[in-house]
Structures are given as C-alpha cells and as structure tokens.
N, C-alpha and C. Protein backbone atom coordinates (compact mmCIF):
# COMPACT_ATOMS: atom_id res chain seq x y z
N UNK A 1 21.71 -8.75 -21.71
CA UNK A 1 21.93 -8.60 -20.28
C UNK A 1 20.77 -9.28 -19.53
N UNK A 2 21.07 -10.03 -18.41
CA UNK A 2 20.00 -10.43 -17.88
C UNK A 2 19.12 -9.81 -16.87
N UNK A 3 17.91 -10.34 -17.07
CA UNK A 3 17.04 -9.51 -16.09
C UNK A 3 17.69 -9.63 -14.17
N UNK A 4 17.07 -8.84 -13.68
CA UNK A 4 17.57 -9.33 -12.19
C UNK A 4 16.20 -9.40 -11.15
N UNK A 5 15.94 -10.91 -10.99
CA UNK A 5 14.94 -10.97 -10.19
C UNK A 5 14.65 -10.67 -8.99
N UNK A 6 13.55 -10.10 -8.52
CA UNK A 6 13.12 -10.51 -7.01
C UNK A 6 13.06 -11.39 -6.43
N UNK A 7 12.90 -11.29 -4.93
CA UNK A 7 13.04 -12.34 -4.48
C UNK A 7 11.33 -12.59 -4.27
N UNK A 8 10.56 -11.89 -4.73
CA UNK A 8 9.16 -12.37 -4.51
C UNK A 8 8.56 -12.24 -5.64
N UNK A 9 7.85 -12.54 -6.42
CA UNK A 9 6.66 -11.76 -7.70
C UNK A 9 5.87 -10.65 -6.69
N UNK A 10 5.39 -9.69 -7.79
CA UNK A 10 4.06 -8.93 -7.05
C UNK A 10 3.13 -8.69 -8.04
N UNK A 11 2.20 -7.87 -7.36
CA UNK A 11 0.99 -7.60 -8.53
C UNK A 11 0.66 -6.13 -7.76
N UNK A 12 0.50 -5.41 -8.29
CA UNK A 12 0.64 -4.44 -8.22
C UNK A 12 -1.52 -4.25 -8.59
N UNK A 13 -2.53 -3.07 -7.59
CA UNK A 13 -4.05 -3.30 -7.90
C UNK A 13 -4.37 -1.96 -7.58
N UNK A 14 -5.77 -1.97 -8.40
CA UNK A 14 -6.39 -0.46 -7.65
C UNK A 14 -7.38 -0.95 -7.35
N UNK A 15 -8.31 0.12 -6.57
CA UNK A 15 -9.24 -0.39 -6.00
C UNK A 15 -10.65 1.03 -6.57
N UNK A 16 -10.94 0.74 -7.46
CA UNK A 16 -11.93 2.05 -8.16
C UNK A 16 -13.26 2.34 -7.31
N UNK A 17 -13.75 3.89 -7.52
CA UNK A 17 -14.67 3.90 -6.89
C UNK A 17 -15.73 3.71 -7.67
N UNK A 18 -16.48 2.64 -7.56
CA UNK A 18 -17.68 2.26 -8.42
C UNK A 18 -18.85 3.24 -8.70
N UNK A 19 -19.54 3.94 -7.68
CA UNK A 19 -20.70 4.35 -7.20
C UNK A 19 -20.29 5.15 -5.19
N UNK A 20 -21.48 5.49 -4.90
CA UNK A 20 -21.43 6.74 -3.51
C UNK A 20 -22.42 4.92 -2.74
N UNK A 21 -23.54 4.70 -3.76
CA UNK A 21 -24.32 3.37 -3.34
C UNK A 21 -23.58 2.02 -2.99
N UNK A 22 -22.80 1.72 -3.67
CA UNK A 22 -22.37 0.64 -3.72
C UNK A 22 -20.99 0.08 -2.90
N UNK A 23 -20.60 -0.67 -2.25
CA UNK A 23 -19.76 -1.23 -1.23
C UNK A 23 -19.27 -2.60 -2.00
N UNK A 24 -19.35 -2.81 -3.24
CA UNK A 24 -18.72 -4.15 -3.95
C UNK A 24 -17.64 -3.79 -4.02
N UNK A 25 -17.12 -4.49 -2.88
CA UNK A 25 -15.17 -4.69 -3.14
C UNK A 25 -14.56 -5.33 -3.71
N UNK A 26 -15.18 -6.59 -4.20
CA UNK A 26 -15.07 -7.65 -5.43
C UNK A 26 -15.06 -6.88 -7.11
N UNK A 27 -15.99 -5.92 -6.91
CA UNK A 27 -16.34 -5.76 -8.15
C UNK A 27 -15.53 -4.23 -8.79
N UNK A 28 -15.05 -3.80 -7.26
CA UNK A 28 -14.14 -2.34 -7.61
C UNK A 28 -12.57 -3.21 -7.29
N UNK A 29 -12.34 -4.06 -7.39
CA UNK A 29 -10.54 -4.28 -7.36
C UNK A 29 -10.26 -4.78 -8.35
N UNK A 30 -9.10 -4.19 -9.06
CA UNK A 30 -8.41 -4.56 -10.50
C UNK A 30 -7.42 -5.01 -10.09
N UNK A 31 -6.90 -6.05 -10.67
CA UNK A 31 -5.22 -6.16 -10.92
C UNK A 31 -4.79 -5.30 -12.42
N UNK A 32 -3.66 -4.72 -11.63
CA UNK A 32 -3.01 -3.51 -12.79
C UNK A 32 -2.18 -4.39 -13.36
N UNK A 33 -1.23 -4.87 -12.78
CA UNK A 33 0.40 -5.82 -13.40
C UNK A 33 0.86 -6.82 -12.38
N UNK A 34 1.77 -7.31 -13.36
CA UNK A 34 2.63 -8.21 -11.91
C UNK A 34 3.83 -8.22 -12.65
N UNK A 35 4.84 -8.50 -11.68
CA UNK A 35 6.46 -8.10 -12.02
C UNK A 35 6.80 -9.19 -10.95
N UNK A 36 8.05 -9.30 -11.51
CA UNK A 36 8.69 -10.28 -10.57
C UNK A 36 10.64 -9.96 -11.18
N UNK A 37 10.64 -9.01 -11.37
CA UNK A 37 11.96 -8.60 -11.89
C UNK A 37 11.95 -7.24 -12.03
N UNK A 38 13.26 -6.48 -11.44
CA UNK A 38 13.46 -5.25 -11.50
C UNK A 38 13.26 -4.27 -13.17
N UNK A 39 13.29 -5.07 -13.68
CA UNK A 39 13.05 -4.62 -14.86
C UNK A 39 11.73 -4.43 -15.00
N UNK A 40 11.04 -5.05 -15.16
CA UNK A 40 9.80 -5.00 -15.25
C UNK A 40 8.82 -4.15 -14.22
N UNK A 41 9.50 -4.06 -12.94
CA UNK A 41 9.05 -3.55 -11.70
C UNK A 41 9.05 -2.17 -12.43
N UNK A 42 9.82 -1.53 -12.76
CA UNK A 42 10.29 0.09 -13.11
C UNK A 42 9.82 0.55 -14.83
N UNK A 43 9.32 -0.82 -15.63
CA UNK A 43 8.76 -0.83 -16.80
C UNK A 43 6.98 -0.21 -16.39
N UNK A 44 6.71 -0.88 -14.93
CA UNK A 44 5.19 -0.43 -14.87
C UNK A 44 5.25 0.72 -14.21
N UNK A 45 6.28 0.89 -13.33
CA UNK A 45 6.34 1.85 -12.23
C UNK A 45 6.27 3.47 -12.51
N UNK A 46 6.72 3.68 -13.45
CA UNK A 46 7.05 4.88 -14.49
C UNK A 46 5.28 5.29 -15.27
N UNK A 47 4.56 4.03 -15.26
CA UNK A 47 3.49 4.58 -15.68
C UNK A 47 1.97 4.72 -14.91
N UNK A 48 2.44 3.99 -13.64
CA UNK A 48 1.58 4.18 -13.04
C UNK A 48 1.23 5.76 -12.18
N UNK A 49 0.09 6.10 -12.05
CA UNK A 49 -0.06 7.54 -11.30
C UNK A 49 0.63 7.46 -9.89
N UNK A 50 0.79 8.58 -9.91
CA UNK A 50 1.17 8.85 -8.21
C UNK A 50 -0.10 9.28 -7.09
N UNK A 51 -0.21 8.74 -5.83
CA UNK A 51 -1.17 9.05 -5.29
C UNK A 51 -1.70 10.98 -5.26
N UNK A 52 -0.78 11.44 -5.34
CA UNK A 52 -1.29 13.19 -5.66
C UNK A 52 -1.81 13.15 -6.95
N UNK A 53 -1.55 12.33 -7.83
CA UNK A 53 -2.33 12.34 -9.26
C UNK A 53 -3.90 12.00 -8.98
N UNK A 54 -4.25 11.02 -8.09
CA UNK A 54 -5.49 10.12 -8.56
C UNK A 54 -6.45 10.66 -6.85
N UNK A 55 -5.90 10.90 -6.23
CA UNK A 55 -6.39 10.91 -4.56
C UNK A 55 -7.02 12.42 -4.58
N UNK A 56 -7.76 12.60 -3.83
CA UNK A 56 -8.65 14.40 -3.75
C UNK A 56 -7.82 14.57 -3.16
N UNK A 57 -7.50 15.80 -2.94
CA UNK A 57 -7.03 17.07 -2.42
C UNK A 57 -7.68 17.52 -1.27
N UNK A 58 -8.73 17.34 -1.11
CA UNK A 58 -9.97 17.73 -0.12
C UNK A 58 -10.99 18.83 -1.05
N UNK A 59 -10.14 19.43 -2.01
CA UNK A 59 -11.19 19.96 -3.04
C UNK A 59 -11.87 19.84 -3.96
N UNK A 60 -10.80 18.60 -4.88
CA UNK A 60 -11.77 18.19 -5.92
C UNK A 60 -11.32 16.51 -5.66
N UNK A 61 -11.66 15.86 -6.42
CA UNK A 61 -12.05 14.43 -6.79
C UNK A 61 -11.25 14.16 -8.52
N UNK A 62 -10.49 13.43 -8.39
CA UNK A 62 -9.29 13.15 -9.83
C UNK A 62 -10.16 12.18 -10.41
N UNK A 63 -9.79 12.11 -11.78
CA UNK A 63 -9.75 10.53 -12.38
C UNK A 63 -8.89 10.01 -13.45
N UNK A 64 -8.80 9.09 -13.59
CA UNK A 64 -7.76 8.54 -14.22
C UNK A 64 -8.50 7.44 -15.82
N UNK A 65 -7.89 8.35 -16.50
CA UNK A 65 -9.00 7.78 -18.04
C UNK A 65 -10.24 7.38 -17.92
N UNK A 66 -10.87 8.13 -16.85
CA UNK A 66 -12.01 8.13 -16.35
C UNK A 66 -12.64 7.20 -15.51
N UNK A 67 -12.05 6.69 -14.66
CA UNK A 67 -12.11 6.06 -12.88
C UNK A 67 -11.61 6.55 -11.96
N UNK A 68 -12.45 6.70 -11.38
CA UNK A 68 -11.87 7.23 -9.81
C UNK A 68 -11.59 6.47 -9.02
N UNK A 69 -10.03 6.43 -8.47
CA UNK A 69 -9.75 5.64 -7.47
C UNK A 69 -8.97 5.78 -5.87
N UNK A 70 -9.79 4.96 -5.60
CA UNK A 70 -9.52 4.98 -4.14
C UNK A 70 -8.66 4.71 -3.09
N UNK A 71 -7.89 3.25 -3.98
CA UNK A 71 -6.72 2.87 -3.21
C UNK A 71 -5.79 2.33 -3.99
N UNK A 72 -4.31 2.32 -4.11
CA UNK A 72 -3.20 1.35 -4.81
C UNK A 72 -2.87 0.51 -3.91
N UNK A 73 -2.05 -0.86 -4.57
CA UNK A 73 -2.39 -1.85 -3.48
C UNK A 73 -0.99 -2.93 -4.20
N UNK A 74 -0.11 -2.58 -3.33
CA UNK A 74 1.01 -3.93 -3.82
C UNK A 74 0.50 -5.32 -2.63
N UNK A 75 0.50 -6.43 -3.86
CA UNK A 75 0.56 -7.48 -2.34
C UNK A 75 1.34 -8.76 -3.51
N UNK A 76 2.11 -9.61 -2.36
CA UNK A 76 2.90 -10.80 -3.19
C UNK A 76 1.81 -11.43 -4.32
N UNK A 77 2.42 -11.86 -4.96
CA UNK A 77 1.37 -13.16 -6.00
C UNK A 77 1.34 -14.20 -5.41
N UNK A 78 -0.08 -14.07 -5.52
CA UNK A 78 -0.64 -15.74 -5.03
C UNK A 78 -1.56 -15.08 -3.66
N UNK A 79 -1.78 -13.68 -3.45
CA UNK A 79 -2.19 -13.35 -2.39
C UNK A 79 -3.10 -12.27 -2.51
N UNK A 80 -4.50 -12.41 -2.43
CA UNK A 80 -5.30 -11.19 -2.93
C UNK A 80 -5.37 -10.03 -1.56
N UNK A 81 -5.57 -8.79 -2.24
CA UNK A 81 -5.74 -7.78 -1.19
C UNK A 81 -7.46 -8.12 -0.80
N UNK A 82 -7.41 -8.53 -0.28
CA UNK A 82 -8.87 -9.34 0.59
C UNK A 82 -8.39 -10.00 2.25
N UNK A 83 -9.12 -9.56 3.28
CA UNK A 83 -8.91 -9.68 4.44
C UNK A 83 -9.46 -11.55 4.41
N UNK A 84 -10.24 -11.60 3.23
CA UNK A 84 -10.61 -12.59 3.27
C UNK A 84 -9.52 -14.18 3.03
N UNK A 85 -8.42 -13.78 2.27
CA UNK A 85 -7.65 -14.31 1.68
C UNK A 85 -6.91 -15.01 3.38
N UNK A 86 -6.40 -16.70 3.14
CA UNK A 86 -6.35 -17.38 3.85
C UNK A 86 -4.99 -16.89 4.52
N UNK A 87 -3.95 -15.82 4.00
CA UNK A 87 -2.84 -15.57 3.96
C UNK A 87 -3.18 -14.04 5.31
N UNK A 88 -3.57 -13.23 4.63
CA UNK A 88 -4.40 -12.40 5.32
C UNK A 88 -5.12 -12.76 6.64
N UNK A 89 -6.28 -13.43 6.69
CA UNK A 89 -7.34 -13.41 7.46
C UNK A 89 -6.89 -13.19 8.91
N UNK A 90 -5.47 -14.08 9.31
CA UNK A 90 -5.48 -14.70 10.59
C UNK A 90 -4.10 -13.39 10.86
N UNK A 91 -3.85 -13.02 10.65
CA UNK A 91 -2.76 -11.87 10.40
C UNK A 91 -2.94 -10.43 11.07
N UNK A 92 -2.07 -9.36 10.99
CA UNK A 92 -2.49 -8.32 11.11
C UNK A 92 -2.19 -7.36 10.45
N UNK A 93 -2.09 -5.98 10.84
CA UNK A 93 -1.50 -4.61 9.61
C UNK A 93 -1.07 -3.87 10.21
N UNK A 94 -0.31 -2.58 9.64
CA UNK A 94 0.18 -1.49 10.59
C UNK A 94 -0.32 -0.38 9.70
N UNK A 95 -1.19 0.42 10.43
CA UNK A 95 -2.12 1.30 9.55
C UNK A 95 -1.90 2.96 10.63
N UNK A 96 -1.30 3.92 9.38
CA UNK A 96 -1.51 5.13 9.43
C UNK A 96 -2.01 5.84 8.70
N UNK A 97 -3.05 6.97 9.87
CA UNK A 97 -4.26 7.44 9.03
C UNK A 97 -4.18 9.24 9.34
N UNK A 98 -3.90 10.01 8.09
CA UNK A 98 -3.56 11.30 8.70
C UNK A 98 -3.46 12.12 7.06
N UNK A 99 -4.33 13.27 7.84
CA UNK A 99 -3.77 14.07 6.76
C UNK A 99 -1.97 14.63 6.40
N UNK A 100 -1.85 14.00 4.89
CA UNK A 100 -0.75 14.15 4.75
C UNK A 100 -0.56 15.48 3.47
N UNK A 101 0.26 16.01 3.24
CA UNK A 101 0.72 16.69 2.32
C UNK A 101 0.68 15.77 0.80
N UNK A 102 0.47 16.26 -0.21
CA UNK A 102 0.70 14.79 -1.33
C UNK A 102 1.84 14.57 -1.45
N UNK A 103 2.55 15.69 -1.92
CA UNK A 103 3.72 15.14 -1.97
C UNK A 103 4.75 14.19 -1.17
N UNK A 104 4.67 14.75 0.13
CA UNK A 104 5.61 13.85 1.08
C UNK A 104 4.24 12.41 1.25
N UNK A 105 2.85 12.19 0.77
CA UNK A 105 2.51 11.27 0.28
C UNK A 105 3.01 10.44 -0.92
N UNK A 106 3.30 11.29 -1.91
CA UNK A 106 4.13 10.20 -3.15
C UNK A 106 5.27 9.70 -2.43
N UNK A 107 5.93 10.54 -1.51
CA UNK A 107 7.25 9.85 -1.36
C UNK A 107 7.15 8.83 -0.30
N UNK A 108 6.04 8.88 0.49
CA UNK A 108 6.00 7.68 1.40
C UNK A 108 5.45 6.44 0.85
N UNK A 109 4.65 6.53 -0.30
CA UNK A 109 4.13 5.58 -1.01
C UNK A 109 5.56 4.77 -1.97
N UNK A 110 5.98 5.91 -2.87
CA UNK A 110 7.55 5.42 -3.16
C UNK A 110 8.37 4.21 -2.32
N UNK A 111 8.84 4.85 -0.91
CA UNK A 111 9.76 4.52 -0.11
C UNK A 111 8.94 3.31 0.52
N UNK A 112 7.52 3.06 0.93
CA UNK A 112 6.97 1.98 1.09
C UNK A 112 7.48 0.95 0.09
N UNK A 113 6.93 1.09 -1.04
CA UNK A 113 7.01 0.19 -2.27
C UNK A 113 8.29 -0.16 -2.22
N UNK A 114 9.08 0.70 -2.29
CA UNK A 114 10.84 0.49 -2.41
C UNK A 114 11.04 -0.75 -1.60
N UNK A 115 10.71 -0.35 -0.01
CA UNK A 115 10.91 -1.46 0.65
C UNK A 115 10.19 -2.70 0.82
N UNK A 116 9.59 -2.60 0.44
CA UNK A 116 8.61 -3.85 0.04
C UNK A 116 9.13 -4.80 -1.14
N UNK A 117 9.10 -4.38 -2.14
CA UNK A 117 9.84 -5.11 -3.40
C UNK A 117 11.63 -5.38 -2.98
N UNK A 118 12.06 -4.39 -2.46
CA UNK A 118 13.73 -4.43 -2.10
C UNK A 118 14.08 -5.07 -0.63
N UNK A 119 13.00 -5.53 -0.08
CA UNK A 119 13.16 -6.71 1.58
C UNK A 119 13.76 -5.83 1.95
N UNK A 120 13.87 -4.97 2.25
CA UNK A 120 14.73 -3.85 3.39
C UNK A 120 13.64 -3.97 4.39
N UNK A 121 12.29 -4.18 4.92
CA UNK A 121 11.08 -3.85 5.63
C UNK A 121 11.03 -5.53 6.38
N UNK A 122 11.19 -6.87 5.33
CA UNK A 122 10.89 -7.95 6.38
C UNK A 122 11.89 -8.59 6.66
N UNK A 123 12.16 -9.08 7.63
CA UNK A 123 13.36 -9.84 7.72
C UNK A 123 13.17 -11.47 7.78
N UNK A 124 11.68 -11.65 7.41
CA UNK A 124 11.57 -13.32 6.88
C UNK A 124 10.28 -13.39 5.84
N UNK A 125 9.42 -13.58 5.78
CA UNK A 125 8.22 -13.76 5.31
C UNK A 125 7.52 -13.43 5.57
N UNK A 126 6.97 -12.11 6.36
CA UNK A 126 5.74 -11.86 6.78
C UNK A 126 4.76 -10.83 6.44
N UNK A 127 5.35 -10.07 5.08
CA UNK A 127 4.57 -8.95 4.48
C UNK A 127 4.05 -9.74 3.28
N UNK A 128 2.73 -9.60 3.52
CA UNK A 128 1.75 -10.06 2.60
C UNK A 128 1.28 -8.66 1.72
N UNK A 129 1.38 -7.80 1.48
CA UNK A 129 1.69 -6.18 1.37
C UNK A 129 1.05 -5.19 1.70
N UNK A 130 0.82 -4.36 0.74
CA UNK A 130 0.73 -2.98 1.57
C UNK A 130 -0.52 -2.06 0.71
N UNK A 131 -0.92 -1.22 1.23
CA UNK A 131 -2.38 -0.45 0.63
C UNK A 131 -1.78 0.98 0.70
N UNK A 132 -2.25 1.91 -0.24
CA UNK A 132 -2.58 3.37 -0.07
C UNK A 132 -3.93 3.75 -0.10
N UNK A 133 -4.76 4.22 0.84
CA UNK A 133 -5.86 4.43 0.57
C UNK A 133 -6.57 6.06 0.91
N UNK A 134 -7.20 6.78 -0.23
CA UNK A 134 -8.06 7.85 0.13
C UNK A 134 -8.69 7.82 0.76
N UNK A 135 -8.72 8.34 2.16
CA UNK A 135 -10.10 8.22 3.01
C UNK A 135 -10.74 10.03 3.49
N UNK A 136 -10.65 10.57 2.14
CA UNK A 136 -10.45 11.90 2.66
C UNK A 136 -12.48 12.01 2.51
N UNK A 137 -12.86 12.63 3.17
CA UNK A 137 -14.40 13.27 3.48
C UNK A 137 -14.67 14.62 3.65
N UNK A 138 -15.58 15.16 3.05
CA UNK A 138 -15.74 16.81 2.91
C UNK A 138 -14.44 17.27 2.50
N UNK A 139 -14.01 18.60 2.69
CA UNK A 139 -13.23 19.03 2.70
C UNK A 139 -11.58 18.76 2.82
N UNK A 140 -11.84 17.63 3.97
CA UNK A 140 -10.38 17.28 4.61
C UNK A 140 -9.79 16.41 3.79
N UNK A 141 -8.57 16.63 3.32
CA UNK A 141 -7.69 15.24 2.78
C UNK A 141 -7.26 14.27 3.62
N UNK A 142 -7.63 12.94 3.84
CA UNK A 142 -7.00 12.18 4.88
C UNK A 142 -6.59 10.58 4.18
N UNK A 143 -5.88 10.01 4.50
CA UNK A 143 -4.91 9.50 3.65
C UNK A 143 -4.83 8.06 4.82
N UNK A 144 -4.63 6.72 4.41
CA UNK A 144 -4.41 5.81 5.04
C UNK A 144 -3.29 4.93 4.76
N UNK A 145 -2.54 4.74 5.09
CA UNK A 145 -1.16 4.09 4.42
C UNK A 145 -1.27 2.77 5.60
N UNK A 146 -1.23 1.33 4.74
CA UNK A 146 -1.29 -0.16 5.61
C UNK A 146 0.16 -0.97 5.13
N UNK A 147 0.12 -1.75 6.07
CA UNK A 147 1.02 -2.82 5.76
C UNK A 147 0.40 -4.34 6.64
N UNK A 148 0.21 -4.90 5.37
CA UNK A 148 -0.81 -6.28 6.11
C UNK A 148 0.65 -6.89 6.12
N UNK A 149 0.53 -7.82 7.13
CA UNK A 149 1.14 -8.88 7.67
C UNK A 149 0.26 -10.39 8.03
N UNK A 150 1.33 -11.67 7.97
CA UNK A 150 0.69 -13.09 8.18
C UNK A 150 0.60 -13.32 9.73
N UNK A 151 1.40 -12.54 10.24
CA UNK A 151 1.77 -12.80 11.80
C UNK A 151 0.99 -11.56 12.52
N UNK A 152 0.47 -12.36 13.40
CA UNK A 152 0.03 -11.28 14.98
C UNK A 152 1.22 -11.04 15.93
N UNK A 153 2.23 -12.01 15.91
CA UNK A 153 3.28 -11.87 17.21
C UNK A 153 3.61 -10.50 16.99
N UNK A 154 3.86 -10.14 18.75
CA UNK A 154 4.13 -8.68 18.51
C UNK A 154 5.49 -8.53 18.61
N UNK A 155 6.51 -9.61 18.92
CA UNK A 155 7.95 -8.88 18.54
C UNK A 155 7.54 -8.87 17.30
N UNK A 156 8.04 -9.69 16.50
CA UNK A 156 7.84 -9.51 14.92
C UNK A 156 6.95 -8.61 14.65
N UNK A 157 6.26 -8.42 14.58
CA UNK A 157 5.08 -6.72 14.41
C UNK A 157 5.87 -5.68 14.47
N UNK A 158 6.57 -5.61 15.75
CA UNK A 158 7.16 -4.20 16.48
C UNK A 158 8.48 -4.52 16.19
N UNK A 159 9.39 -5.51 15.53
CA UNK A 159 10.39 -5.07 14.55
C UNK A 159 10.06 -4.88 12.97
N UNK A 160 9.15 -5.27 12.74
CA UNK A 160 8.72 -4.99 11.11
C UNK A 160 8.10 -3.07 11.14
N UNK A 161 7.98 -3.07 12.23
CA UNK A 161 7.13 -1.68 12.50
C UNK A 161 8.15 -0.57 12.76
N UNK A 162 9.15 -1.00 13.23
CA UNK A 162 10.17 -0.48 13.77
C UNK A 162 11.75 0.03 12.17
N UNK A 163 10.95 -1.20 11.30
CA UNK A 163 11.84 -0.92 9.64
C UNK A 163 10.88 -0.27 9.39
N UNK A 164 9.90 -0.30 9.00
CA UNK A 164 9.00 0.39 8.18
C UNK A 164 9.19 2.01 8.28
N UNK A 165 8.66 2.50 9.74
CA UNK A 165 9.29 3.94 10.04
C UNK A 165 10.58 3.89 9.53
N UNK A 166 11.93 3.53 9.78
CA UNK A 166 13.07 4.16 8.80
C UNK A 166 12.98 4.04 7.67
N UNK A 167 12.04 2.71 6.81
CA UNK A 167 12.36 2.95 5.57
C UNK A 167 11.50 4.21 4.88
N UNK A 168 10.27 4.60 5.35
CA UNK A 168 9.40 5.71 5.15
C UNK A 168 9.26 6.87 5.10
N UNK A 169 10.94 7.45 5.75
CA UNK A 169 10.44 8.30 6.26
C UNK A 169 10.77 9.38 5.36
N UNK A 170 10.57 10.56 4.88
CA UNK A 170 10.64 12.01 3.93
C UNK A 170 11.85 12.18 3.47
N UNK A 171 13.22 12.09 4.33
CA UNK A 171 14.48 12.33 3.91
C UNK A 171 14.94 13.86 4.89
N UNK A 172 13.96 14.31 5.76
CA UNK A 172 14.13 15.44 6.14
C UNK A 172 14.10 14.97 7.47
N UNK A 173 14.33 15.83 8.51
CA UNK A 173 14.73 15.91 9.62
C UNK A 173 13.23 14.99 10.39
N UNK A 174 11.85 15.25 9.80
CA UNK A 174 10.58 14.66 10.14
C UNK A 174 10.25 13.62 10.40
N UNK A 175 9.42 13.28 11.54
CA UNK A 175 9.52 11.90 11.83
C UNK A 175 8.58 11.02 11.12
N UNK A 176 8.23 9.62 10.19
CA UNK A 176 7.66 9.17 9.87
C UNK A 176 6.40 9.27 10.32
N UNK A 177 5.37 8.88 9.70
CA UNK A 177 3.97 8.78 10.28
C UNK A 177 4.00 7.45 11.64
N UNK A 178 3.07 7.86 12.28
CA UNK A 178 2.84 6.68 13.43
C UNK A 178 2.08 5.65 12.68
N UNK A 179 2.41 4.76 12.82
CA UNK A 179 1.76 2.99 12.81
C UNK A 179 1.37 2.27 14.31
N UNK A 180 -0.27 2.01 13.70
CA UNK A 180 -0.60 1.35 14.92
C UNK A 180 -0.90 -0.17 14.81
N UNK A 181 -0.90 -1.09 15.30
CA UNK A 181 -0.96 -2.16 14.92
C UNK A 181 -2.71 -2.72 15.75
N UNK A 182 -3.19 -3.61 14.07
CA UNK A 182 -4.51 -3.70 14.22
C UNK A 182 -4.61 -5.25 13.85
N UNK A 183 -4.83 -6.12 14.76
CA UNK A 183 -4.88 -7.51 14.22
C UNK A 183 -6.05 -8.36 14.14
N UNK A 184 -6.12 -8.83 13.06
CA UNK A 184 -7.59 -9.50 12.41
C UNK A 184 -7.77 -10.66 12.93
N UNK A 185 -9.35 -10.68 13.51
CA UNK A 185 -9.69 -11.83 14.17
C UNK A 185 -10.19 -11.35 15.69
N UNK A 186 -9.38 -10.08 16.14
CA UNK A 186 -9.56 -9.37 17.43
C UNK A 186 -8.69 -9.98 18.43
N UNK A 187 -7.81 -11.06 17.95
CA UNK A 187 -7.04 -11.71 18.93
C UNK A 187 -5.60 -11.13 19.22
C-alpha cells in the first residue's frame, strides 16, 4: 500500500533546558524527526511525549530520559525554529500565553499540529510553524503556544488567526485561547 504524502515535509524539535546560567539556544535545540508522509508523521507521533508529560505543573519540573525540556517545535524543512532564519526573520507569530490546564494543553498542542501538517490553518504558504513552550515560574504553570508566520500583512494574519482559533479549540462549548499578533522587525 502506498504511503500518502504531505503536502509539506516537517521536522518535528525540542528545545532542552541546558542549565538556570546559560541562554545557548543553538546549543539547547535538537531536531527529533522529520516526516513528510502520514505514515511516518503518526510512526513518530505515538512516541513522542505530550506536553503534560515533559512541562511543570507549577510543582515539580519533568524529565524525559533525563532532559528537561522546555519547548516542542514543528516547523517545515528547510526552515529552522530560529527568528534568525531568513524565512522567519522578516515575518510574524500569533502567540498565546496563559495558564492552561495540561490536558486541554495536550489537546491544543494535538489540534495545532493536526492543522498544521493537515493545511486546514493556511490557505497558501505562510506557516513557517509552530512552538509549545513552558514558561511557567515559581509556582504558576504558564504555557505559551506560537504560530510563526512569513507574512506581516494583517489580512492574511487575521485570516490565518481567525483558522487557527477553530482549528484549536477543546471540542467543548470553550472558547479557544486568544492570539495576539507580534511581528518581527517591529514593523
């Protein structure tokens, strides 16, 4: 039977916490996999942790065969999760930052990914992809969910922003998290 491709490759990254000292973002980002076929997409997908697996709680601090990590990170191939990256730089994101429940966190991370790999979210080319990130401090769990984009225009922003909330959202009566749009360069 044949495989059934995407219409994009991805690579699928974490982003480990090295040290409390250290700020090397070069030196804490892994590439985990890359897939470029549904098959393969759901071959890694099944083994990768879920953000309630690897993310604090606000009480303790997880690790995963002994790394602690900070962020999961789908972005196309050929495109590093680096603001630096030529694809990135001139671009922007839609970033929500909130304490979330984990669970209805796995499932927004899920339903992100879903739409990301399944184009339900762009309607041409403009998701360069997407981050989960722990940003929880002391006590509080707080949680950052991104979606980088190549484009600043704000129709395109505010219809990509406008899929994203339906594709995201819990399955329950609740309204998706808010997305604010933050574009690199300051322009």
């Amino acid at each position: 039977m044949p495989n059934h491709q995407l219409q994009h490759a991805w690579k699928f990254w974490e982003l480990k916490i090295v040290s409390q000292d250290t700020k090397d973002y070069g030196n804490a980002l892994k590439e985990v996999c890359e897939f470029n076929t549904i098959e393969d997409f759901w071959k890694y997908w099944s083994f990768i942790p879920k953000p309630s697996e690897i993310f604090s709680d606000g009480h303790q601090k997880k690790s995963v065969d002994g790394r602690m990590i900070k962020a999961f990170m789908v972005f196309k191939k050929g495109i590093a999760p680096t603001w630096e990256d030529p694809l990135n730089s001139n671009g922007s994101e839609l970033v929500a930052v909130k304490s979330f429940n984990v669970e209805i966190l796995d499932l927004y991370w899920e339903n992100l990914v879903f739409g990301l790999i399944g184009e339900t979210i762009d309607e041409g080319d403009e998701i360069c992809g997407c981050r989960i990130v722990d940003q929880t401090r002391k006590a509080k769990a707080v949680y950052k969910i991104e979606l980088w984009l190549k484009t600043k225009d704000d129709s395109i922003c505010n219809r990509i922003k406008a899929k994203l909330s339906e594709v995201i959202k819990d399955g329950s009566n609740s309204k998706s998290p808010e997305f604010d749009l933050s574009k690199r360069n300051g322009k």
